[in-house]
Protein backbone atom coordinates (compact mmCIF):
# COMPACT_ATOMS: atom_id res chain seq x y z
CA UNK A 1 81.12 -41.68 -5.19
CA UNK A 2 80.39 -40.05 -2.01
CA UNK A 3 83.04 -37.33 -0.44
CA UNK A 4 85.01 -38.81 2.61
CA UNK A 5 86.29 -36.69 5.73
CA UNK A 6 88.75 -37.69 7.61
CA UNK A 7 88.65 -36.60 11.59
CA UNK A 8 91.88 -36.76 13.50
CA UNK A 9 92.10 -39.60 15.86
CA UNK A 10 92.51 -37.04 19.22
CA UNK A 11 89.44 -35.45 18.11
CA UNK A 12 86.00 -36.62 19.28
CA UNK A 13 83.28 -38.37 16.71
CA UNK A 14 80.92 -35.51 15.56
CA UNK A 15 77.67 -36.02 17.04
CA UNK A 16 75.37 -35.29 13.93
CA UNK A 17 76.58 -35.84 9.91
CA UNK A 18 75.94 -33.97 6.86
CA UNK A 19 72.79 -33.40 5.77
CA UNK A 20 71.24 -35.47 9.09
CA UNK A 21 68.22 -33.14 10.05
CA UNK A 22 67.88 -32.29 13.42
CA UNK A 23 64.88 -30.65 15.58
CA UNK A 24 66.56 -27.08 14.98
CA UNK A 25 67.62 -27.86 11.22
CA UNK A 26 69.25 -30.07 8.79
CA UNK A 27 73.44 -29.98 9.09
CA UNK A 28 74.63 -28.40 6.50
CA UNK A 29 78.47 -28.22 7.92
CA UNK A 30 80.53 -28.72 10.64
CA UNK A 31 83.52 -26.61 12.66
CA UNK A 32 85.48 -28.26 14.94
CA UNK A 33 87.46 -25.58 17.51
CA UNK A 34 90.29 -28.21 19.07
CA UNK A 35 91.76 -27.09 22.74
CA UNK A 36 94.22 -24.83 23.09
CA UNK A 37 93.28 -22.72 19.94
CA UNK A 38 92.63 -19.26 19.98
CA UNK A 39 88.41 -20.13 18.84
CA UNK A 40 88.61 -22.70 21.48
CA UNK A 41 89.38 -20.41 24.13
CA UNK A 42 87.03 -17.42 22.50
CA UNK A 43 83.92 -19.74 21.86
CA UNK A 44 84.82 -23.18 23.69
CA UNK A 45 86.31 -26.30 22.33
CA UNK A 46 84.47 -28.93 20.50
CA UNK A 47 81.96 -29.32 17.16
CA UNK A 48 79.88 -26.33 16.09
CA UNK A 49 77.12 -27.46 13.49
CA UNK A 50 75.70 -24.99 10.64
CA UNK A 51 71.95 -25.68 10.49
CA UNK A 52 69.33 -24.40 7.87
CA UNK A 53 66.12 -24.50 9.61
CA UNK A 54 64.26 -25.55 6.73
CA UNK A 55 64.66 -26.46 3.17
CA UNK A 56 62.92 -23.01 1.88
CA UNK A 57 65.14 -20.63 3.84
CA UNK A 58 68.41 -19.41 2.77
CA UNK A 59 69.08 -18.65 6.58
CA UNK A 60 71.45 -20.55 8.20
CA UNK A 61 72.67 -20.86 12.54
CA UNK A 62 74.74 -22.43 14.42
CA UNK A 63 74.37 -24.77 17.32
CA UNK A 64 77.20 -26.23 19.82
CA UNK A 65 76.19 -29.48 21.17
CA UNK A 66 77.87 -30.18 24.69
């Protein structure tokens, strides 16, 4: 059985899922900063994605789509 997430309905869809790979990465988590919060108005609302650029690196980023 696979884990389920549930996203609040006022929030909008994520753009990418789990473990979807990407041209910077595969997703390996997601942040979502909602408006009015205190990392919304530091870093901007919306969904911030934790990428590991390839499967033989224990680095990880993070991209912001917009």
């Amino acid at each position: 059985m696979q884990p389920t997430i549930s996203i609040p309905q006022h929030w909008p869809y994520p753009r990418f899922n789990l473990e979807q790979r990407t041209q910077q990465g595969i997703i390996l988590g997601l942040y979502y900063y909602p408006l009015g919060t205190e990392l919304a108005e530091q870093f901007d609302d919306g969904w911030r994605y934790v990428l590991m650029p390839n499967k033989n690196s224990n680095e990880t980023s993070y991209l912001q789509v917009i």
